[in-house]
C-alpha atoms as a PDB file:
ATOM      1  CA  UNK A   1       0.000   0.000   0.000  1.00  0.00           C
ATOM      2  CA  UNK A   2       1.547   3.466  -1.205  1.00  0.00           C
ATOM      3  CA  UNK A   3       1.189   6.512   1.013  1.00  0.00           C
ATOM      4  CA  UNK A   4      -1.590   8.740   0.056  1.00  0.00           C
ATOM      5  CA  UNK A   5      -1.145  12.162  -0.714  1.00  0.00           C
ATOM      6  CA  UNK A   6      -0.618  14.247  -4.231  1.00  0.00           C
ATOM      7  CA  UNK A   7       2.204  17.080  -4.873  1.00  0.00           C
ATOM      8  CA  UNK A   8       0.465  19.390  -7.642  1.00  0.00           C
ATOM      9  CA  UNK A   9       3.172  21.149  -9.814  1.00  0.00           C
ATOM     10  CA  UNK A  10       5.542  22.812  -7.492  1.00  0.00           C
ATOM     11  CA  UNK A  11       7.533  25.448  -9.141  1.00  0.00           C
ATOM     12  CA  UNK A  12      11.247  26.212  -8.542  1.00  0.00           C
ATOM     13  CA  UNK A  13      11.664  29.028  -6.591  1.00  0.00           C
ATOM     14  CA  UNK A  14      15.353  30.513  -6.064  1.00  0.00           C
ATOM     15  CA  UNK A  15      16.046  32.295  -2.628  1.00  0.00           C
ATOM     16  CA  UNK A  16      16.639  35.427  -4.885  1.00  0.00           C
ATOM     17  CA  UNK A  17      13.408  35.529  -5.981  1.00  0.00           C
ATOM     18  CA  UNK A  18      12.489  35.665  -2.603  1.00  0.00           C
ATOM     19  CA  UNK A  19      12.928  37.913   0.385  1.00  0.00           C
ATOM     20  CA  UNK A  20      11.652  37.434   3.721  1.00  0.00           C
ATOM     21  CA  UNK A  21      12.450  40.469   5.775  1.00  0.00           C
ATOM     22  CA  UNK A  22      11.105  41.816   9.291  1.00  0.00           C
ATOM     23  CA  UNK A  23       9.198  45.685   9.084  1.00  0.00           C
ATOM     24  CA  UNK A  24       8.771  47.709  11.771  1.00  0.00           C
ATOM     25  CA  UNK A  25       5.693  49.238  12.226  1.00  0.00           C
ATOM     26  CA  UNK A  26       3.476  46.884   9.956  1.00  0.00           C
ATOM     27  CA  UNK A  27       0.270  45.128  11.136  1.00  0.00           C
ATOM     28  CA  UNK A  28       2.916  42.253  12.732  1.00  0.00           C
ATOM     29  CA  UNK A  29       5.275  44.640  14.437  1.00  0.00           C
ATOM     30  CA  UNK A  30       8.067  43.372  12.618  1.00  0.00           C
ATOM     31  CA  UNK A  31       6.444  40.276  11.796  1.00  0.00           C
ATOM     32  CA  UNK A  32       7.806  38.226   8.516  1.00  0.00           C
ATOM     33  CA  UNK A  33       6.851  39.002   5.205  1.00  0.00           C
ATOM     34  CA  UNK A  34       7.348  37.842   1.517  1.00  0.00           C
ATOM     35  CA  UNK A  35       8.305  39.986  -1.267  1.00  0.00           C
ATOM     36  CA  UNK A  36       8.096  38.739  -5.357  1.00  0.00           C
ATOM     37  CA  UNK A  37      10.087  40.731  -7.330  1.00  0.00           C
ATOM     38  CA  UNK A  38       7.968  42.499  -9.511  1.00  0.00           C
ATOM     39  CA  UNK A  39       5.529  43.242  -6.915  1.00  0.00           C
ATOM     40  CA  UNK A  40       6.154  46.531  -6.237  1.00  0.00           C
ATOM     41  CA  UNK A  41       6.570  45.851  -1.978  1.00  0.00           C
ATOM     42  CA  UNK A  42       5.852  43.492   0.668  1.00  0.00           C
ATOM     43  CA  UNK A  43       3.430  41.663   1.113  1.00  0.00           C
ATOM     44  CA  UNK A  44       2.061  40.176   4.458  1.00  0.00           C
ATOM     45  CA  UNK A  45       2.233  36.154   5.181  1.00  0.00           C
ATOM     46  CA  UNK A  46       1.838  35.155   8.547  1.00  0.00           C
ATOM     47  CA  UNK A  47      -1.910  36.139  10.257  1.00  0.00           C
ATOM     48  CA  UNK A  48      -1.179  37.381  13.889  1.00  0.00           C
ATOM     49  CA  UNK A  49      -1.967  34.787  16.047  1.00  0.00           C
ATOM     50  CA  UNK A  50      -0.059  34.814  18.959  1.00  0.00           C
ATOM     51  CA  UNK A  51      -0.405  35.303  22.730  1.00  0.00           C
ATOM     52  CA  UNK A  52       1.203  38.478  24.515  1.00  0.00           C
ATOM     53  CA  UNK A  53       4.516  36.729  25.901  1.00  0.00           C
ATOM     54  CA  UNK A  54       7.147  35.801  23.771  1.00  0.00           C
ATOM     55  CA  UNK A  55       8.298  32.216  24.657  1.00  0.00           C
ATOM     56  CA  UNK A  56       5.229  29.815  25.855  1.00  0.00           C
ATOM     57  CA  UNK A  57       1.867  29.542  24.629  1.00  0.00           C
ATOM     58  CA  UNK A  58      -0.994  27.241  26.009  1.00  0.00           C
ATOM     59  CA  UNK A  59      -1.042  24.048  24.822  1.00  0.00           C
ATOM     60  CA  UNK A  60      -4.484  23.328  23.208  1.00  0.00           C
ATOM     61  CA  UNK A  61      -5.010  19.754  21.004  1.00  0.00           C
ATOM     62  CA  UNK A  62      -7.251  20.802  18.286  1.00  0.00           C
ATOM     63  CA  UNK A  63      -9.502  18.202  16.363  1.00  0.00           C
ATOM     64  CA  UNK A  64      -7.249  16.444  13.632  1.00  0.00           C
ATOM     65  CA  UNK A  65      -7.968  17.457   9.670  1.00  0.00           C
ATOM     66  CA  UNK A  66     -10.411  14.738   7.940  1.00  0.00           C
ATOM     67  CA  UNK A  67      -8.167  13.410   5.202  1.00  0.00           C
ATOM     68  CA  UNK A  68      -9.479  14.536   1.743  1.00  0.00           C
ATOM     69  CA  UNK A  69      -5.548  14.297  -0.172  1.00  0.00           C
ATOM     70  CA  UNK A  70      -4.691  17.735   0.382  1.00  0.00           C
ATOM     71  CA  UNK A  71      -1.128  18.004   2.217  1.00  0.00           C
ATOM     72  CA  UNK A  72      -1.941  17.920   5.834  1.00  0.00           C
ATOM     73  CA  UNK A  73       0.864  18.351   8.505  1.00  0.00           C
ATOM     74  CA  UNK A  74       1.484  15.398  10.445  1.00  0.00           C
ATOM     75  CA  UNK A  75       2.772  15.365  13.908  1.00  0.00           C
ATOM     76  CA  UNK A  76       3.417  12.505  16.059  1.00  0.00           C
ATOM     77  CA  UNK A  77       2.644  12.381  19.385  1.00  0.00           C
ATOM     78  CA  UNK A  78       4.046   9.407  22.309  1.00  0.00           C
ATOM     79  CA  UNK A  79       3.394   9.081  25.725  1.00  0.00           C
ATOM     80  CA  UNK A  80       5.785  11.764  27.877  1.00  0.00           C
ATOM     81  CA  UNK A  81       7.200  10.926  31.357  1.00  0.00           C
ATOM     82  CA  UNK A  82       7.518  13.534  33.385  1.00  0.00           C
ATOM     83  CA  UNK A  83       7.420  16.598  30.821  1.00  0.00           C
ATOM     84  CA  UNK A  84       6.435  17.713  27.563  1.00  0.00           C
ATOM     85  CA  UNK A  85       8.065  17.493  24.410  1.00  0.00           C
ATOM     86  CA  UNK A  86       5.880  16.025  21.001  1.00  0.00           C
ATOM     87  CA  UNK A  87       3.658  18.909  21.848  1.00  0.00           C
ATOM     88  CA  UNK A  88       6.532  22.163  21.307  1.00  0.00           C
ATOM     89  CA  UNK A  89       5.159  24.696  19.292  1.00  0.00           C
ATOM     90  CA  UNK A  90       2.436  23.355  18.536  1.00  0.00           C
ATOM     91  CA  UNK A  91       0.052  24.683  16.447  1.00  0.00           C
ATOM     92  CA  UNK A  92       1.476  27.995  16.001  1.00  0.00           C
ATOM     93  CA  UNK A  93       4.579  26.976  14.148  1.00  0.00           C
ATOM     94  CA  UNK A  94       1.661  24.280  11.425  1.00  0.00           C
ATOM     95  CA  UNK A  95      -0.017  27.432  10.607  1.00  0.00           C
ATOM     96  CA  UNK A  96       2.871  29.101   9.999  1.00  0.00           C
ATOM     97  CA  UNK A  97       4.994  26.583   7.947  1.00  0.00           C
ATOM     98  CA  UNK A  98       1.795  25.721   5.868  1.00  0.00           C
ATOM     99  CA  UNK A  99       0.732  29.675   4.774  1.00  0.00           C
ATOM    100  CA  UNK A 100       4.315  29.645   3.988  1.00  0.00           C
ATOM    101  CA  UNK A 101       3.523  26.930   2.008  1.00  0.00           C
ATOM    102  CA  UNK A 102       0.818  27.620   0.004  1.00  0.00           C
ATOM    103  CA  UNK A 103       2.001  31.229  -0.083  1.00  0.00           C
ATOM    104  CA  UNK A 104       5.518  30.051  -2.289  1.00  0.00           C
ATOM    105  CA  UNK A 105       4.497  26.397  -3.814  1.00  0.00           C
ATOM    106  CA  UNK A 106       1.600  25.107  -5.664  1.00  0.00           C
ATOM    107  CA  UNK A 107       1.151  22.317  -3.080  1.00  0.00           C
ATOM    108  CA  UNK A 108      -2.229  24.186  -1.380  1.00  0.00           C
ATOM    109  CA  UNK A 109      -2.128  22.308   2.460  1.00  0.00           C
ATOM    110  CA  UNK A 110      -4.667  22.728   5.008  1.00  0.00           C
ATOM    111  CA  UNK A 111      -3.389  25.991   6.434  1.00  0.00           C
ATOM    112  CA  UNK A 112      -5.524  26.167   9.276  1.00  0.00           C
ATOM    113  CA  UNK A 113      -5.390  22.736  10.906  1.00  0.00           C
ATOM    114  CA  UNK A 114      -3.102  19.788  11.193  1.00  0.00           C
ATOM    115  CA  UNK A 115      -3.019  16.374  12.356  1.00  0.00           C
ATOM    116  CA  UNK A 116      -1.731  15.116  15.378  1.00  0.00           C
ATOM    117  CA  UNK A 117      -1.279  10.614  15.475  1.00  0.00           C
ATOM    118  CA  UNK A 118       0.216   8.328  17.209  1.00  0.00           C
ATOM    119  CA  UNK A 119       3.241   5.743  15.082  1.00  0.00           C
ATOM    120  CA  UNK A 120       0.843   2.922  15.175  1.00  0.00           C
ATOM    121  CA  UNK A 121      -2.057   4.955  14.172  1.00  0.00           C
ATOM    122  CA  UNK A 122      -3.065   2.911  10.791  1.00  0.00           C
ATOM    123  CA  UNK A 123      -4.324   6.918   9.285  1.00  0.00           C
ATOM    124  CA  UNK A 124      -0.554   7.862   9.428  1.00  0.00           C
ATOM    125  CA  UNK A 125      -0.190   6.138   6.320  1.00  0.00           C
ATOM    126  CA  UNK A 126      -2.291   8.749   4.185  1.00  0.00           C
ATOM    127  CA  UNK A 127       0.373  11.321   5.468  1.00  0.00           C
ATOM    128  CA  UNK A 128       3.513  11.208   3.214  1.00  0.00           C
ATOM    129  CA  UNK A 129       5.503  13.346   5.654  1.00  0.00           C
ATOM    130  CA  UNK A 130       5.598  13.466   9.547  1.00  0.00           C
ATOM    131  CA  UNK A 131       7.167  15.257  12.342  1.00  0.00           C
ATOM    132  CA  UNK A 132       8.801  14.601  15.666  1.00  0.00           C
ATOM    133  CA  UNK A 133       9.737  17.125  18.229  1.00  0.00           C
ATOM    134  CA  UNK A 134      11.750  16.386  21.198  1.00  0.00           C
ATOM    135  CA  UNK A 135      13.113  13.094  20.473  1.00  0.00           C
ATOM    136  CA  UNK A 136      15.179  12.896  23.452  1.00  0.00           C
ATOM    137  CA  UNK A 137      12.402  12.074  25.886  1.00  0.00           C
ATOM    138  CA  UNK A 138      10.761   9.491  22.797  1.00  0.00           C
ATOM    139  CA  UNK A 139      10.013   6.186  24.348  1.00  0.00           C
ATOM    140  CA  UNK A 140       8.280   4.269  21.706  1.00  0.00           C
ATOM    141  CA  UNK A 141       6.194   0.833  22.615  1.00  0.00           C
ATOM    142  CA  UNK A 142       6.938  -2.156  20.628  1.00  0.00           C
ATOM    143  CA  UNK A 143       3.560  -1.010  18.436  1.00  0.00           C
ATOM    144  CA  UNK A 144       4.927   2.182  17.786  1.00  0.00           C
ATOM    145  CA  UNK A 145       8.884   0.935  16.637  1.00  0.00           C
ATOM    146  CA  UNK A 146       6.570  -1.177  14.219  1.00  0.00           C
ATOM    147  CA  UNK A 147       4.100   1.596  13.132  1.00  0.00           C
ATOM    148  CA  UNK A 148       7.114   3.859  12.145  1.00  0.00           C
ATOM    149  CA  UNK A 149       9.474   0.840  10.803  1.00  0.00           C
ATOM    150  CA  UNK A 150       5.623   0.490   8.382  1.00  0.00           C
ATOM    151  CA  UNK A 151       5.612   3.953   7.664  1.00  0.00           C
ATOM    152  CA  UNK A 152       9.458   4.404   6.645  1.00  0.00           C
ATOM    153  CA  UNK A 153       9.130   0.876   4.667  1.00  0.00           C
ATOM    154  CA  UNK A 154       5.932   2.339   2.542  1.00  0.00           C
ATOM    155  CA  UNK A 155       7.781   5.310   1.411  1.00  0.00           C
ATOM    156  CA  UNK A 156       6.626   7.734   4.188  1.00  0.00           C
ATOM    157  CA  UNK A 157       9.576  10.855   5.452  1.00  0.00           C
ATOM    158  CA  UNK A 158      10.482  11.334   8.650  1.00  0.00           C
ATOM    159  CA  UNK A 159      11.921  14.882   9.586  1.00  0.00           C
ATOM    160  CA  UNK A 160      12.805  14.971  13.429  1.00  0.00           C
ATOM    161  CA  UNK A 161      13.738  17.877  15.073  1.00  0.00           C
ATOM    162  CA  UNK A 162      14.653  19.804  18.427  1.00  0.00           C
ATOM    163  CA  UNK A 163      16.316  18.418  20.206  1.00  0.00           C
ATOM    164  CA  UNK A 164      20.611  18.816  21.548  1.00  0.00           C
ATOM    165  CA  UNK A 165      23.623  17.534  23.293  1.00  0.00           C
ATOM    166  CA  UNK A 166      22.836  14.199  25.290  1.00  0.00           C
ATOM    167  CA  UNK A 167      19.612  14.240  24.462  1.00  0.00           C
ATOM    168  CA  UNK A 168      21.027  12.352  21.161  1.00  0.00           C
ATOM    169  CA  UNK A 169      21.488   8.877  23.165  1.00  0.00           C
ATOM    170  CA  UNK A 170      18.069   8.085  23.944  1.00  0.00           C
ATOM    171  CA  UNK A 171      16.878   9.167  20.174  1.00  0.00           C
ATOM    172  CA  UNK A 172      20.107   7.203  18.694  1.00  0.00           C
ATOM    173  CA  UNK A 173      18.563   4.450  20.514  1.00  0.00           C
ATOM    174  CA  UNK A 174      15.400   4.343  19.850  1.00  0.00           C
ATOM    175  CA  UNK A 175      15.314   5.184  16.167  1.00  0.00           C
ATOM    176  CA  UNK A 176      17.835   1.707  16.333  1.00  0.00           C
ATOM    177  CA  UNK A 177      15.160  -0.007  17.269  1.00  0.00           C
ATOM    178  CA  UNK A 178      12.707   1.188  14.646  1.00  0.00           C
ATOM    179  CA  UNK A 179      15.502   0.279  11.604  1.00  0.00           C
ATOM    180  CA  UNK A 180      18.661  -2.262  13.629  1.00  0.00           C
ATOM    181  CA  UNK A 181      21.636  -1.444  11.688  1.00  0.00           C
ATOM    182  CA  UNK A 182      20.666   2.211   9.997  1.00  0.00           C
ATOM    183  CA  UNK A 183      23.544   4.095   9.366  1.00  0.00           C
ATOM    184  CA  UNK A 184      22.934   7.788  10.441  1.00  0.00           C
ATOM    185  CA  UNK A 185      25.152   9.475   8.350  1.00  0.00           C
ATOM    186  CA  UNK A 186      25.930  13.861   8.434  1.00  0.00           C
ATOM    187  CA  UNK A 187      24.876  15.292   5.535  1.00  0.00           C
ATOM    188  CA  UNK A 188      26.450  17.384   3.154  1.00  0.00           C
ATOM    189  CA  UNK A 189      25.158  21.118   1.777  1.00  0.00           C
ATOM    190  CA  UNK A 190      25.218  19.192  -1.447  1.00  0.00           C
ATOM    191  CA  UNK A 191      22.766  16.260  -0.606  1.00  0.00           C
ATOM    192  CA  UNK A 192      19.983  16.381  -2.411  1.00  0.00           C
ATOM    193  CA  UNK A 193      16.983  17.282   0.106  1.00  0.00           C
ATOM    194  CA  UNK A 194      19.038  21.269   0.230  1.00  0.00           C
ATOM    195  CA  UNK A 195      18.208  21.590  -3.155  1.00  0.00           C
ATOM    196  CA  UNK A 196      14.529  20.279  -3.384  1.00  0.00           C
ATOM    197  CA  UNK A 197      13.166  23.551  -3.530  1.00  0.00           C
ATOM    198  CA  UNK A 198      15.177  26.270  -1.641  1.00  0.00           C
ATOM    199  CA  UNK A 199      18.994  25.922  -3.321  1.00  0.00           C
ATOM    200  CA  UNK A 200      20.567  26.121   0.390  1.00  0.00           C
ATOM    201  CA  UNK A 201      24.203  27.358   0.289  1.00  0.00           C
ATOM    202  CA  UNK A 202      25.077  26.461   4.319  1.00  0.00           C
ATOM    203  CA  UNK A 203      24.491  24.097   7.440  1.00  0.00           C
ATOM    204  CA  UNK A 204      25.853  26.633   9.765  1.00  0.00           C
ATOM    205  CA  UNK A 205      22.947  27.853  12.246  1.00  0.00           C
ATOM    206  CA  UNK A 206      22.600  27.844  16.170  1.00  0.00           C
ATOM    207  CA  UNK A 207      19.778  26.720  18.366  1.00  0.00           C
ATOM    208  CA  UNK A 208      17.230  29.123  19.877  1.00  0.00           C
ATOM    209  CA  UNK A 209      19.275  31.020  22.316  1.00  0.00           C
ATOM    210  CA  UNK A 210      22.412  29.113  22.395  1.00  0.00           C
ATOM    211  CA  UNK A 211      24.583  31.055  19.619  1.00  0.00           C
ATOM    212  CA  UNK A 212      27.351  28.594  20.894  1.00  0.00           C
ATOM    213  CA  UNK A 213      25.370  25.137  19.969  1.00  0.00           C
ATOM    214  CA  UNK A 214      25.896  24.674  15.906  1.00  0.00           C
ATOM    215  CA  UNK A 215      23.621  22.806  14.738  1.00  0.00           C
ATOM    216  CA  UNK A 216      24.173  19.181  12.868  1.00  0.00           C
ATOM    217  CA  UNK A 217      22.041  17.889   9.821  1.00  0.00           C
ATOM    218  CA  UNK A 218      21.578  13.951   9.941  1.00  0.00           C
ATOM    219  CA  UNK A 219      19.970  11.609   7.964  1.00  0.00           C
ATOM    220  CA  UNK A 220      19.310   7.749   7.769  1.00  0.00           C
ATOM    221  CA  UNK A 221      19.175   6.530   3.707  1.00  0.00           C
ATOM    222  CA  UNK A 222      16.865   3.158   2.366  1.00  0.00           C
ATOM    223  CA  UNK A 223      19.214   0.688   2.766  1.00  0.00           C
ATOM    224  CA  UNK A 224      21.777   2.424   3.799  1.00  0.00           C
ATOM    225  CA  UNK A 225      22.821   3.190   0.054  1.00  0.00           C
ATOM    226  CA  UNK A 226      23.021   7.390   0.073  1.00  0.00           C
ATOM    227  CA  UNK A 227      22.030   7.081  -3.608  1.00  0.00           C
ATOM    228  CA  UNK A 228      18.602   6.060  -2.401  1.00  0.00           C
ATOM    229  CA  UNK A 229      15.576   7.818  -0.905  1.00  0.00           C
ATOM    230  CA  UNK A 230      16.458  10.051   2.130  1.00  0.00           C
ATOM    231  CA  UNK A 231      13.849   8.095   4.729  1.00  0.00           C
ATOM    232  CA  UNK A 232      15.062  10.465   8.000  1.00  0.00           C
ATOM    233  CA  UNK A 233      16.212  13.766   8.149  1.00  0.00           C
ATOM    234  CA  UNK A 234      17.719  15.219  12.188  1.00  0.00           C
ATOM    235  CA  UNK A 235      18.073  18.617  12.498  1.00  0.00           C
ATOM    236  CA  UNK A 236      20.139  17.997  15.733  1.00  0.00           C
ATOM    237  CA  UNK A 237      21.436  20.619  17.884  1.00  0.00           C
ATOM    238  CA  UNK A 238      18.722  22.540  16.491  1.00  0.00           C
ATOM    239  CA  UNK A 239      14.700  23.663  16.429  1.00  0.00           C
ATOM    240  CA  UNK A 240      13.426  24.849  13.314  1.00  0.00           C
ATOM    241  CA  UNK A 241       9.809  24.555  14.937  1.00  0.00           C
ATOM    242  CA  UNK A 242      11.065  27.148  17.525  1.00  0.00           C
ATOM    243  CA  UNK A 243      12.127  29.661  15.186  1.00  0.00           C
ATOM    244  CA  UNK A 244       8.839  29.912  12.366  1.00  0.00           C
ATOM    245  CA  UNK A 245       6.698  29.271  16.145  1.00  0.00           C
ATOM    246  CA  UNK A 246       7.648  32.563  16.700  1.00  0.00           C
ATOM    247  CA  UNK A 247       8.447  34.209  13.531  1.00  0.00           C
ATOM    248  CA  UNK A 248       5.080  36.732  13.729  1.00  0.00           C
ATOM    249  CA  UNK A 249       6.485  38.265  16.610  1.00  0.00           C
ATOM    250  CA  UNK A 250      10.347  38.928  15.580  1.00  0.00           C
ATOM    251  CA  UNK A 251      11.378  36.863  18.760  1.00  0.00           C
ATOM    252  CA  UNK A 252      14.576  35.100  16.886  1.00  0.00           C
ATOM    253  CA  UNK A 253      16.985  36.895  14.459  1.00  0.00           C
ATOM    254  CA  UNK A 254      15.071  37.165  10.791  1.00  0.00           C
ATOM    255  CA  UNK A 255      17.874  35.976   8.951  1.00  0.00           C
ATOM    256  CA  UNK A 256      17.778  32.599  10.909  1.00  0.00           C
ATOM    257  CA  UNK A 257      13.973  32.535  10.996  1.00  0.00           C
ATOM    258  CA  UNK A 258      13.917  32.250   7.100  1.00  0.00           C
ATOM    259  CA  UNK A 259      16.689  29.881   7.128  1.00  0.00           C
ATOM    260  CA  UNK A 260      14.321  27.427   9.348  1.00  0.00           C
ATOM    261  CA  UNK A 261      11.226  28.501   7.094  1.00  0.00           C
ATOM    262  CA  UNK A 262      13.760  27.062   3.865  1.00  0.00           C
ATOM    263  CA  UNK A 263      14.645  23.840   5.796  1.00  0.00           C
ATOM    264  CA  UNK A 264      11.469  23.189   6.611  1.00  0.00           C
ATOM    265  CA  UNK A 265       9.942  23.724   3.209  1.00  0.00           C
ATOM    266  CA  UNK A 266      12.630  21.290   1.270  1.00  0.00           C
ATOM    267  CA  UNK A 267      11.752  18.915   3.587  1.00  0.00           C
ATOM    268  CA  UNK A 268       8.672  18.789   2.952  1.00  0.00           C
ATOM    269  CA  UNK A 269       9.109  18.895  -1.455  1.00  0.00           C
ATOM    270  CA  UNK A 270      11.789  16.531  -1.099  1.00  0.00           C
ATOM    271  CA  UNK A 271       9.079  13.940   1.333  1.00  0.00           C
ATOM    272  CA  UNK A 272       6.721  14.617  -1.862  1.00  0.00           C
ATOM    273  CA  UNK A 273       8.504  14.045  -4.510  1.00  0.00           C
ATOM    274  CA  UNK A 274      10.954  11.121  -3.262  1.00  0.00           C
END
């Protein structure tokens, strides 16, 4: 059984037909815009949605998209022990990523609701892409290192994501017992998943707030073979979801912001399309 889900004709776009840019004074108070060149100006992409602090927002589970083959974002969910983690920036950073989406592809997603499901949740499979937050504190059952072993085996992409330093043993662990013997191998600015839509010229950005942790792009290959599919992509040492949560409100340097915004994006053409 294939993975359901269509990818209508996504043009390439080149970063410098694109500029992302914060303005000060505009309806988002330096919130993150797109300009087209020939447009004449800016014009705005993100809908204000957030609270009045910078930094947390309630946590609210909102009923999951019925499927009807338009992209929907996916995000997994496992049982937490003693915190939170699958949960981080949720939804704010979906709506974001998917007007972003639809504002610069021709993919059209559900831009104002996602889906939330558990590994051995049988309706993953009509998702063709899926993220995981926090995989340091991911304790999968036995179900749910088969449910994503399925999913990765039918052609589904895994992006996973926020997560640093020793957090990496338990999610080295784990993601060994979803595929025994994966090689996770560092990836390379010229791997093909940096040029699926965005051509992305560098690896080098920090996490949220720690200018001193680099962040590390990872990735686990079908069989091993780096010629095949990309099935995994790790943004360790690194959030992306942190940085578009919280790219309305100017609270992380723009330049970074749009970097996370292209990462995201050719993750999500290259899940499509591969």
């Amino acid at each position: 059984m294939a993975l359901a889900g269509t990818l209508r004709n996504v043009p390439r776009v080149r970063p410098s037909t694109l500029l992302a840019f914060a303005t000060a004074g505009s309806a988002l108070t330096g919130g993150l815009f797109l300009a087209r060149s020939g447009t004449g100006g800016p014009a705005p992409l993100l809908a204000s949605s957030a609270t009045s602090s910078q930094g947390y927002r309630r946590f609210v589970w909102e009923p999951n998209v019925p499927y009807d083959g338009k992209f929907t974002f996916a995000r997994i969910r496992y049982t937490v022990y003693g915190r939170g983690g699958w949960e981080y920036d949720y939804p704010a950073m979906e709506r974001h990523l998917m007007t972003m989406l639809e504002e610069i592809t021709e993919l059209h997603p559900h831009r104002t609701g996602s889906n939330i499901h558990a590994l051995d949740d049988p309706e993953l499979l009509k998702y063709p892409v899926a993220y995981l937050s926090e995989p340091g504190y991911w304790h999968p059952s036995e179900s749910e290192v088969l449910g994503l072993r399925t999913y990765l085996a039918k052609g589904g992409f895994l992006i996973v994501d926020d997560f640093m330093q020793n957090e990496w043993y338990n999610f080295e662990q784990q993601i060994l017992r979803v595929l025994p013997g994966a090689n996770i191998e560092r990836l390379q600015v010229t791997d093909p998943v940096f040029d699926s839509f965005f051509r992305i010229d560098s690896l080098d950005m920090p996490y949220p707030g720690r200018e001193w942790l680099r962040a590390e792009f990872l990735g686990i290959h079908e069989d091993n073979d780096p010629s095949r599919r990309l099935m995994v992509v790790i943004n360790y040492n690194n959030d992306i979801g942190d940085y578009m949560e919280w790219s309305e409100q100017n609270f992380w340097p723009v330049n970074v912001t749009n970097d996370a915004y292209k990462f995201a994006i050719n993750y999500i053409v290259y899940g499509m399309t591969h």
